[in-house]
PDB file of N, CA and C in Angstrom:
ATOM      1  N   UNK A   1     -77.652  -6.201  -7.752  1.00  0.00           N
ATOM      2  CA  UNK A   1     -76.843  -6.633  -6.643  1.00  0.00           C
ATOM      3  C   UNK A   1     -75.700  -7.549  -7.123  1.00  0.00           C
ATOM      4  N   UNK A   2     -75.850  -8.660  -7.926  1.00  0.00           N
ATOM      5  CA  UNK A   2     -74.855  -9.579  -8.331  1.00  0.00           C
ATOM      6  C   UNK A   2     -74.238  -8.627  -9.473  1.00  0.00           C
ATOM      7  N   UNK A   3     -74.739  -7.291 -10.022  1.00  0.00           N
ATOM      8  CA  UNK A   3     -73.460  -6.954 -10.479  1.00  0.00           C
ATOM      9  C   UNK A   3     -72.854  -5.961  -9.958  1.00  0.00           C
ATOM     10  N   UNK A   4     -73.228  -5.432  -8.821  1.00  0.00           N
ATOM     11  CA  UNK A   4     -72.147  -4.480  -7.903  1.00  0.00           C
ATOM     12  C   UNK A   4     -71.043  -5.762  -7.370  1.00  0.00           C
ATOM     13  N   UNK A   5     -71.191  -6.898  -6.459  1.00  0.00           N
ATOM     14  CA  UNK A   5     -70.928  -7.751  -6.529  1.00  0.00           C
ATOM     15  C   UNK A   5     -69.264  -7.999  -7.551  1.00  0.00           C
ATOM     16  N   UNK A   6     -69.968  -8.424  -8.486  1.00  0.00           N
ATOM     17  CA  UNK A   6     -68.950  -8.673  -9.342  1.00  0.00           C
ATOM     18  C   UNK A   6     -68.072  -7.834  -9.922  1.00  0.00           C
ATOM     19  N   UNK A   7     -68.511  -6.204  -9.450  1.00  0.00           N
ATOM     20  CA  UNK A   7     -68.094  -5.492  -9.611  1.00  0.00           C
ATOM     21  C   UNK A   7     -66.906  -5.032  -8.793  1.00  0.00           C
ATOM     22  N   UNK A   8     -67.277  -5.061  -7.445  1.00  0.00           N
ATOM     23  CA  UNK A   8     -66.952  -5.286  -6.617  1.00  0.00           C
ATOM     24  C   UNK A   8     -65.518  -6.067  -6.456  1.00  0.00           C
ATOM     25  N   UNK A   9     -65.452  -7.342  -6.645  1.00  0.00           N
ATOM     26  CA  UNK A   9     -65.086  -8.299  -6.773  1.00  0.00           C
ATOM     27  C   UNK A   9     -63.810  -8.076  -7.921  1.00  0.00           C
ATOM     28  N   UNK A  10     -64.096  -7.664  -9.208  1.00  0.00           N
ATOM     29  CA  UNK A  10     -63.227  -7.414 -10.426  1.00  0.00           C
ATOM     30  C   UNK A  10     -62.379  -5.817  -9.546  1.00  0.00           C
ATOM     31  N   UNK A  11     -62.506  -5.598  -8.723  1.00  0.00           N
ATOM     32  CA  UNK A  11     -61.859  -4.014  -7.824  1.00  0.00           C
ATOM     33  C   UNK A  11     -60.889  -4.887  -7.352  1.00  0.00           C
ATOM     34  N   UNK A  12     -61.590  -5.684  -6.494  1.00  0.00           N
ATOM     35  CA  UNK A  12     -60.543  -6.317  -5.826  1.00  0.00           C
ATOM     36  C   UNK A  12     -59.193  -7.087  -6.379  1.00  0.00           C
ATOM     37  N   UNK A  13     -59.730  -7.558  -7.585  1.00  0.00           N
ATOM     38  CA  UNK A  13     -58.395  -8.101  -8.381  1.00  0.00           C
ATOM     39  C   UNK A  13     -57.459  -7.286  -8.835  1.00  0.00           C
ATOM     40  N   UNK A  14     -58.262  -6.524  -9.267  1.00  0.00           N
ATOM     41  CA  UNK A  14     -57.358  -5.547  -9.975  1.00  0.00           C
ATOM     42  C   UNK A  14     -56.392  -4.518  -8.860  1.00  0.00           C
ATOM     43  N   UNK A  15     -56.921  -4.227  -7.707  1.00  0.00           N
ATOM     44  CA  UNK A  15     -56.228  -3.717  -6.585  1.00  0.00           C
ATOM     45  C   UNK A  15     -54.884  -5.002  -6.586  1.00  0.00           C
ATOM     46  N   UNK A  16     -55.228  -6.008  -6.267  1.00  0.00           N
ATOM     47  CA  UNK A  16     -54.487  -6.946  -5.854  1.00  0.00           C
ATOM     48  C   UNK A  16     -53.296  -7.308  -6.622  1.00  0.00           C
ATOM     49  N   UNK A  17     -53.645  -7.251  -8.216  1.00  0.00           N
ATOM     50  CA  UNK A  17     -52.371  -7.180  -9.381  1.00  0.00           C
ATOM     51  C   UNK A  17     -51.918  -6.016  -9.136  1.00  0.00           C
ATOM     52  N   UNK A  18     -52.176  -4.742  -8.960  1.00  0.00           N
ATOM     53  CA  UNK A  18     -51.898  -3.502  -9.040  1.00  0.00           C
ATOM     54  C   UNK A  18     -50.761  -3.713  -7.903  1.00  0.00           C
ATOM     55  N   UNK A  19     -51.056  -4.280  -6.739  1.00  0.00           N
ATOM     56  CA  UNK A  19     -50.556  -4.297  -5.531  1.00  0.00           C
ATOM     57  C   UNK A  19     -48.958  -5.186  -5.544  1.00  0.00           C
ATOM     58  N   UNK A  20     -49.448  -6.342  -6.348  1.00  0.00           N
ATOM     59  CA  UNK A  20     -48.147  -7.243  -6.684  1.00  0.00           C
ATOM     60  C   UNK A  20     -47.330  -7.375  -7.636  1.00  0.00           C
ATOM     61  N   UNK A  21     -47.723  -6.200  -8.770  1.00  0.00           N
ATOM     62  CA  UNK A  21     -46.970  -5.888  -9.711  1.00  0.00           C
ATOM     63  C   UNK A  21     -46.142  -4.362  -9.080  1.00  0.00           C
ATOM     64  N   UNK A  22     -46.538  -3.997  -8.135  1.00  0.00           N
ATOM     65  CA  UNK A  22     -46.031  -2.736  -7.651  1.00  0.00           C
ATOM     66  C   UNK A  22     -45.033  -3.557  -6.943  1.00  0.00           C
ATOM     67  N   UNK A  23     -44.942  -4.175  -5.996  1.00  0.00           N
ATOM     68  CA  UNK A  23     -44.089  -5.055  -5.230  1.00  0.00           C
ATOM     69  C   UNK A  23     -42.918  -5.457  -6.009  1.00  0.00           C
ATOM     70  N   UNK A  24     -43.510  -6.003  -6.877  1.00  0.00           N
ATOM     71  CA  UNK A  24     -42.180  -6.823  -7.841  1.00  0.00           C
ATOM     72  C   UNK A  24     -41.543  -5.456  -8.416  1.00  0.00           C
ATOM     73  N   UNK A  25     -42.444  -4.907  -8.896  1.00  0.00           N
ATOM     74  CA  UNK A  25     -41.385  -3.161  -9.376  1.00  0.00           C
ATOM     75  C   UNK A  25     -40.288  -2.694  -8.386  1.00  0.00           C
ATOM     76  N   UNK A  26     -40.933  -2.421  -7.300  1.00  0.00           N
ATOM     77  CA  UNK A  26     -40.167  -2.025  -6.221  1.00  0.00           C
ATOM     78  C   UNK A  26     -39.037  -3.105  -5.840  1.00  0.00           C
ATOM     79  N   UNK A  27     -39.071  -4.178  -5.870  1.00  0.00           N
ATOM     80  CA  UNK A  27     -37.617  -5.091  -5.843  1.00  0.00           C
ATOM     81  C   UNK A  27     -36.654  -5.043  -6.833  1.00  0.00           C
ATOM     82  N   UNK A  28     -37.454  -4.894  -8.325  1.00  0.00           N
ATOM     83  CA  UNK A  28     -36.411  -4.651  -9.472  1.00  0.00           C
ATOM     84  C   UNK A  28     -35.753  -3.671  -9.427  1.00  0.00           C
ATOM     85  N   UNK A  29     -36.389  -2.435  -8.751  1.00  0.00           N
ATOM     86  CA  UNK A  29     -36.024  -1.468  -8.729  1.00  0.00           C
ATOM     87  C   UNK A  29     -34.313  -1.066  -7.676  1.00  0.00           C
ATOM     88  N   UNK A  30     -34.877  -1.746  -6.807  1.00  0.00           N
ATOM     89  CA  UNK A  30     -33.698  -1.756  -5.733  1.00  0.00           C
ATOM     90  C   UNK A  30     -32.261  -3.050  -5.561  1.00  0.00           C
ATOM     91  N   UNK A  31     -32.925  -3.662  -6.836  1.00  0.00           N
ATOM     92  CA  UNK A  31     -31.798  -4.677  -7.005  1.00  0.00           C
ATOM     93  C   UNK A  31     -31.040  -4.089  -8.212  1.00  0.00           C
ATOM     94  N   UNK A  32     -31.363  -3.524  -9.103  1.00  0.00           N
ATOM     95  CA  UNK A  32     -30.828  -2.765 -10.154  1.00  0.00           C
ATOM     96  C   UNK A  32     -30.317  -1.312  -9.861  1.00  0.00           C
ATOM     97  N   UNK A  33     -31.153  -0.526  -8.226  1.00  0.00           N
ATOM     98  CA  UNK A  33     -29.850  -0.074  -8.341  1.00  0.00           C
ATOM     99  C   UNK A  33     -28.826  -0.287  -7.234  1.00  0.00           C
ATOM    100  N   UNK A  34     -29.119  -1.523  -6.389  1.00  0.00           N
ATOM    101  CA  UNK A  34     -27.762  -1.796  -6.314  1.00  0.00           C
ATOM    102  C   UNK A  34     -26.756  -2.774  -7.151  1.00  0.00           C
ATOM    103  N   UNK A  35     -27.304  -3.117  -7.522  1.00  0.00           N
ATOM    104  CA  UNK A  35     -25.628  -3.860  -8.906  1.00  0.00           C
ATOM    105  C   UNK A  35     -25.497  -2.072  -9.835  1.00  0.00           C
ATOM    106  N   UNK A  36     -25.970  -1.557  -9.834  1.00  0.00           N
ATOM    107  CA  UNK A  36     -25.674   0.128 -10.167  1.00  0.00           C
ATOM    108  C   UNK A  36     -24.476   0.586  -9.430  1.00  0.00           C
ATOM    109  N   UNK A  37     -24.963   0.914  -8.170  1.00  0.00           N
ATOM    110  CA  UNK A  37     -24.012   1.922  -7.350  1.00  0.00           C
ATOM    111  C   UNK A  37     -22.614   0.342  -7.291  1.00  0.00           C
ATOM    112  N   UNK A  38     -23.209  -1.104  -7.094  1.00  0.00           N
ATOM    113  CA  UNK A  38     -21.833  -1.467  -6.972  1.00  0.00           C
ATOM    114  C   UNK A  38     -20.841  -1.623  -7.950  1.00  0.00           C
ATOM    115  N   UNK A  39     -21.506  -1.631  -9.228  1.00  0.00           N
ATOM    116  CA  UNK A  39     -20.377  -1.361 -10.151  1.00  0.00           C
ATOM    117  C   UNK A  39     -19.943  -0.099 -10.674  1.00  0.00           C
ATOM    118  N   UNK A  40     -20.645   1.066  -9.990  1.00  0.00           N
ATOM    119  CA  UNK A  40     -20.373   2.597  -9.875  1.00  0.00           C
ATOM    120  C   UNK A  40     -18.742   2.770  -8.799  1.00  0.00           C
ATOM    121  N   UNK A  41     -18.993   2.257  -7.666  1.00  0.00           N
ATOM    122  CA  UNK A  41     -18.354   1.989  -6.453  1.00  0.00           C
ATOM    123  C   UNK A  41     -17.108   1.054  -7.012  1.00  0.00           C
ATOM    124  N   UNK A  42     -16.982   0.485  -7.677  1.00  0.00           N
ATOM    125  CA  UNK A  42     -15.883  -0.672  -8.108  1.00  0.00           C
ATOM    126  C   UNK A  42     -15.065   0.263  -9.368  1.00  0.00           C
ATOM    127  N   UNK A  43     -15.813   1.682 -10.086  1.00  0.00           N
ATOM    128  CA  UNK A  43     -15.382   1.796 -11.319  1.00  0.00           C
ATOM    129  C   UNK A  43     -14.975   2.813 -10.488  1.00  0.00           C
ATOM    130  N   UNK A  44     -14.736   3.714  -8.811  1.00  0.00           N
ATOM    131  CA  UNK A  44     -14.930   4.813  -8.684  1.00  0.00           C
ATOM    132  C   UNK A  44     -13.227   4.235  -8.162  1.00  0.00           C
ATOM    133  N   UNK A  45     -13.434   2.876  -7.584  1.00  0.00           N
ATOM    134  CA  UNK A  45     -12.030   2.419  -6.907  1.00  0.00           C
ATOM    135  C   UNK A  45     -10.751   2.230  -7.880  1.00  0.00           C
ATOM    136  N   UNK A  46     -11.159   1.771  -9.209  1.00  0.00           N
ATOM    137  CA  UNK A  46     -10.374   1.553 -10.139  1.00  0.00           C
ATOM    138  C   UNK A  46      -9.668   3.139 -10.424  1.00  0.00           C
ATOM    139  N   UNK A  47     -10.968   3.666 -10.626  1.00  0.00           N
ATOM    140  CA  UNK A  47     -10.271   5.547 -10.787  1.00  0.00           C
ATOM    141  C   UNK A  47      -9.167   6.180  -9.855  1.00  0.00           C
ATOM    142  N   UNK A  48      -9.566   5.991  -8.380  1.00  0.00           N
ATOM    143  CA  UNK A  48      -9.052   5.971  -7.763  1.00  0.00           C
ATOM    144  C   UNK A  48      -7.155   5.431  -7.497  1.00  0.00           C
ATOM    145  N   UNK A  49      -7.525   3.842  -8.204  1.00  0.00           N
ATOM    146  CA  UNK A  49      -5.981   3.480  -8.070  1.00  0.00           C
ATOM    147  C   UNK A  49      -5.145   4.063  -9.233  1.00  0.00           C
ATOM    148  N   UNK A  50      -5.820   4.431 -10.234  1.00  0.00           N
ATOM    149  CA  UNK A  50      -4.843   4.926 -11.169  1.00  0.00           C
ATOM    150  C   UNK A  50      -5.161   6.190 -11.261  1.00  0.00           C
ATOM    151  N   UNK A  51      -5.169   6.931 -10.574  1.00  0.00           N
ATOM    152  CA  UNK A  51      -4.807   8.407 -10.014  1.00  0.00           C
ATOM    153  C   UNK A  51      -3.990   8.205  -9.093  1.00  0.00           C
ATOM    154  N   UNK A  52      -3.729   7.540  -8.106  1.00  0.00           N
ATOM    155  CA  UNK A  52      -2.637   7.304  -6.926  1.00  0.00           C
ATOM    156  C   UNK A  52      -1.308   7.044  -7.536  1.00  0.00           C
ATOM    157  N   UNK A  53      -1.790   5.715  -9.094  1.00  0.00           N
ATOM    158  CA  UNK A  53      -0.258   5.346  -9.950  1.00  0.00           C
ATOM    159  C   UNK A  53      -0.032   6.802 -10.544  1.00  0.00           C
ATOM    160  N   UNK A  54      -1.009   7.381 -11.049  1.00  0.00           N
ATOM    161  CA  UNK A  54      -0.196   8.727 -11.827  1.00  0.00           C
ATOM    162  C   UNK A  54       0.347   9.406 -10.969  1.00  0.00           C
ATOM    163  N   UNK A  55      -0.077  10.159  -9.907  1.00  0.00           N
ATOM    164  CA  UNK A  55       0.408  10.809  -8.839  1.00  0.00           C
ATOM    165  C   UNK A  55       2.298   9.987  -8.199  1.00  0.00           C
ATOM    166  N   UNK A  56       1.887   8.710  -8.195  1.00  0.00           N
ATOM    167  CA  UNK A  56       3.650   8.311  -7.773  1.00  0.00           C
ATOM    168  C   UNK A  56       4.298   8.689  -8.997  1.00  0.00           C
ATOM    169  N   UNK A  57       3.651   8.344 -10.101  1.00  0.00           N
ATOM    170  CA  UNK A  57       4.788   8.165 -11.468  1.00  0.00           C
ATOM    171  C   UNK A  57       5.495   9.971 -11.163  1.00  0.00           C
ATOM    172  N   UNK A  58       4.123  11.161 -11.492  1.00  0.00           N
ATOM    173  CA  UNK A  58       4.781  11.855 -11.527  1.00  0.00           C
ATOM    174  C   UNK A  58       5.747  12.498 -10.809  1.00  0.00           C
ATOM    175  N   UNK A  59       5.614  12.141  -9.164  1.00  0.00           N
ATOM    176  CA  UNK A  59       6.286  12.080  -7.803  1.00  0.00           C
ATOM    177  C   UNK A  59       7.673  11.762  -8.021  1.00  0.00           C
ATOM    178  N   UNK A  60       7.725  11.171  -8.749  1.00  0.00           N
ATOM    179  CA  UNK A  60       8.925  10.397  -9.024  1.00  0.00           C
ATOM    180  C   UNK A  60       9.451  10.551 -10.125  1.00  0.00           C
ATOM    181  N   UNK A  61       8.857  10.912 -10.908  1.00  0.00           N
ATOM    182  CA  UNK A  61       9.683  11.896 -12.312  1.00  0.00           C
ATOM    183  C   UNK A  61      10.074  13.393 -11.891  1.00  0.00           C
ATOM    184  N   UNK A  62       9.047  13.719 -10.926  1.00  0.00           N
ATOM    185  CA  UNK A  62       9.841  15.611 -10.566  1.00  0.00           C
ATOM    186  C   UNK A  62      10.703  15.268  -9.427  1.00  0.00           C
ATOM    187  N   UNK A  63      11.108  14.235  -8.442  1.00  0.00           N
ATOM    188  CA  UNK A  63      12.396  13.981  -7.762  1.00  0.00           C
ATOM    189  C   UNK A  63      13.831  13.622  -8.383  1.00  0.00           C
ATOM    190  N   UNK A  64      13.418  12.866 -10.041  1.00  0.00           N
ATOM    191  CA  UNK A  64      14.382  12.599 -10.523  1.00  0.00           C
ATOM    192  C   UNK A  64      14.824  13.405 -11.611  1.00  0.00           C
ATOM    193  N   UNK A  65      13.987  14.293 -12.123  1.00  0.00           N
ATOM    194  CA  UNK A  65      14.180  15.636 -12.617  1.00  0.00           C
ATOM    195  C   UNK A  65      14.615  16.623 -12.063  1.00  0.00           C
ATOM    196  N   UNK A  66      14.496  16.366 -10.899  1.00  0.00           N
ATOM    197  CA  UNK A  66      15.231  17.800  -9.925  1.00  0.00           C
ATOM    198  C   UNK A  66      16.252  17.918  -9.612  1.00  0.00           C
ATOM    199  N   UNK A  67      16.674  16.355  -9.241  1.00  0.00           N
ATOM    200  CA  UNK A  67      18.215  16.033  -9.457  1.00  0.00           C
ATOM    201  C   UNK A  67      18.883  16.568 -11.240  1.00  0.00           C
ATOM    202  N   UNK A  68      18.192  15.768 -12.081  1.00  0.00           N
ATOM    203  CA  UNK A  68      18.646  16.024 -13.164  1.00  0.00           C
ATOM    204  C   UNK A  68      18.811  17.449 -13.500  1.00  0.00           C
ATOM    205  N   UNK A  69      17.854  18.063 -13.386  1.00  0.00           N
ATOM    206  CA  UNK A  69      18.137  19.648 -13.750  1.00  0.00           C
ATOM    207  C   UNK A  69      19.033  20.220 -12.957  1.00  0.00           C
ATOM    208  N   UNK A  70      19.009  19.914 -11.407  1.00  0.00           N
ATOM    209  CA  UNK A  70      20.341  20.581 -11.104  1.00  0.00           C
ATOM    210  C   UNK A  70      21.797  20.814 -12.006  1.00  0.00           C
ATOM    211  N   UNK A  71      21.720  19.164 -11.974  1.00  0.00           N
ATOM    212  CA  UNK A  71      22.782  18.627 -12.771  1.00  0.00           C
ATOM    213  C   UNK A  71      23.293  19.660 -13.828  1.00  0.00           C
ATOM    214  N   UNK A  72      22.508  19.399 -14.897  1.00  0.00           N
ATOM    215  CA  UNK A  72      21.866  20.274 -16.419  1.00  0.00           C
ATOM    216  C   UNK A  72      21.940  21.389 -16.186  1.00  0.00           C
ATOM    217  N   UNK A  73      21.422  22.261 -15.129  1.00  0.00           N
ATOM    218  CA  UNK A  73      21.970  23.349 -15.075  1.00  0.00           C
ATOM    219  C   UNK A  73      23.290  23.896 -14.877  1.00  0.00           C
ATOM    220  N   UNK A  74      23.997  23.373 -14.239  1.00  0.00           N
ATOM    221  CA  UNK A  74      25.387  23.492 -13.712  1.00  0.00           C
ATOM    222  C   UNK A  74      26.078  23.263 -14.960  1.00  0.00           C
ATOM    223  N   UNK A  75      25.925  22.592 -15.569  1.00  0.00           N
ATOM    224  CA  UNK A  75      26.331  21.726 -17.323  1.00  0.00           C
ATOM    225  C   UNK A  75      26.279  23.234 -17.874  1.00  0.00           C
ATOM    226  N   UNK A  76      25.514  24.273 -17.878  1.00  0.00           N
ATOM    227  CA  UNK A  76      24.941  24.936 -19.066  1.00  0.00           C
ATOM    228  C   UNK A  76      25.542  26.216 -17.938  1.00  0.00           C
ATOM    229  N   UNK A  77      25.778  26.407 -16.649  1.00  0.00           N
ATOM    230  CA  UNK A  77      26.411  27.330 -16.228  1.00  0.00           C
ATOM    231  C   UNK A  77      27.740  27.386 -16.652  1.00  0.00           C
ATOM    232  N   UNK A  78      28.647  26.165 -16.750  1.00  0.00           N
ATOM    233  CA  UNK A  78      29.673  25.674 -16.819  1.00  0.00           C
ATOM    234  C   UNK A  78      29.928  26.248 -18.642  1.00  0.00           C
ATOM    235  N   UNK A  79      29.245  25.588 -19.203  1.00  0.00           N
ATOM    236  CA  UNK A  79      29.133  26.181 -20.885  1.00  0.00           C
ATOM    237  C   UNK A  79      29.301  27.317 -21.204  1.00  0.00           C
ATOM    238  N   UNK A  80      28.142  28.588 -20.338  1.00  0.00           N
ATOM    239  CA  UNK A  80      28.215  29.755 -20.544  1.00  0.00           C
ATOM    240  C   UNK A  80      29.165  30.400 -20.258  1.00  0.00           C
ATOM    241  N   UNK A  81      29.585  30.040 -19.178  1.00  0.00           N
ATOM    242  CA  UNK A  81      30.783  30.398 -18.686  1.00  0.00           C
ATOM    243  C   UNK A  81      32.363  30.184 -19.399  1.00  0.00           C
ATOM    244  N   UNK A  82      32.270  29.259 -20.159  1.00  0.00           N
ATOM    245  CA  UNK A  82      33.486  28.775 -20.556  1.00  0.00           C
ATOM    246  C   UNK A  82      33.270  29.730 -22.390  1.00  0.00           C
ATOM    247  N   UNK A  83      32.085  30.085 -22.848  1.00  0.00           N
ATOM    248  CA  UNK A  83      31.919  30.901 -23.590  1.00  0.00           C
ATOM    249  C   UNK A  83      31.950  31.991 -23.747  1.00  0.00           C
ATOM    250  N   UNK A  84      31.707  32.696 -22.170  1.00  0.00           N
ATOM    251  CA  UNK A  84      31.895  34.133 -21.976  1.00  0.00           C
ATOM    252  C   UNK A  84      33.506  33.978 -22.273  1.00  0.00           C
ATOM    253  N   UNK A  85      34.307  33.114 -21.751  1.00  0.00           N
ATOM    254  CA  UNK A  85      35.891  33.501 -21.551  1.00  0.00           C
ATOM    255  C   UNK A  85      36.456  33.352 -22.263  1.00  0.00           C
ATOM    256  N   UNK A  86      35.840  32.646 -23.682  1.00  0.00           N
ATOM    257  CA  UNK A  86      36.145  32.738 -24.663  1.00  0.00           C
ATOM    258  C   UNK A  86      35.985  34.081 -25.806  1.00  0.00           C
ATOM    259  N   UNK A  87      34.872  33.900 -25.309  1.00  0.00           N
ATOM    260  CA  UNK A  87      34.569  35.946 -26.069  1.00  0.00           C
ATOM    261  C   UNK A  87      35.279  36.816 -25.519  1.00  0.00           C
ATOM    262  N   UNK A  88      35.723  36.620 -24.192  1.00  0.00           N
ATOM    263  CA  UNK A  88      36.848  37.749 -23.628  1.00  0.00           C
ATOM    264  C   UNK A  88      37.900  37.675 -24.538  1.00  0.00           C
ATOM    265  N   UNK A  89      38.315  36.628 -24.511  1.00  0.00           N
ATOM    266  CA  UNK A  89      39.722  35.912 -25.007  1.00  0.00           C
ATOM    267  C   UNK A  89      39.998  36.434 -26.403  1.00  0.00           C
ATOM    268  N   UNK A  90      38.651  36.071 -27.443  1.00  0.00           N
ATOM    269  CA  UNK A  90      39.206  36.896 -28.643  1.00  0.00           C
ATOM    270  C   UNK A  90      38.758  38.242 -28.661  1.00  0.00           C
ATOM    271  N   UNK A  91      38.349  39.132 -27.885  1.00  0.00           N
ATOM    272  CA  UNK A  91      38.509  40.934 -28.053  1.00  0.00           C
ATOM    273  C   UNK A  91      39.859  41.066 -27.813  1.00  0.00           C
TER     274      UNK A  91
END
């Protein structure tokens, strides 16, 4: 009897660590992963802003390229042109 008892008894502890080491798991668990997702969430915003800067930069290099190539083209219509009339010129 006193060693079902104590038997008994050594269940119960061991339930009881089992019980409060599970507890404390389960908090580590959910505090680690939130400093996780929030520095997931902070690295997703950073991504975010410098995709928005690349997106203006390039926004703004093909508006000022479009001008420019107009330009450049007309330059090189103007060229060809002044080369064709020159190849006329000496036949």
């Amino acid at each position: 009897m006193y060693q079902h008892q104590q038997s008994h008894l050594h269940n119960d502890i061991f339930d009881k660590l089992i019980n409060l080491l599970t507890t404390k798991m389960e908090k580590i668990i959910e505090e680690t992963t939130k400093r996780l997702f929030e520095s997931l969430q902070q690295k997703i915003k950073k991504i975010e802003q410098t995709v928005s800067s690349v997106e203006t930069l390039i926004n703004d290099d093909i508006i000022s390229s479009s001008s420019s190539f107009s330009d450049s083209d007309e330059d090189i219509e103007i060229v060809n042109n002044n080369n064709h009339r020159t190849k006329e010129t000496k036949w």
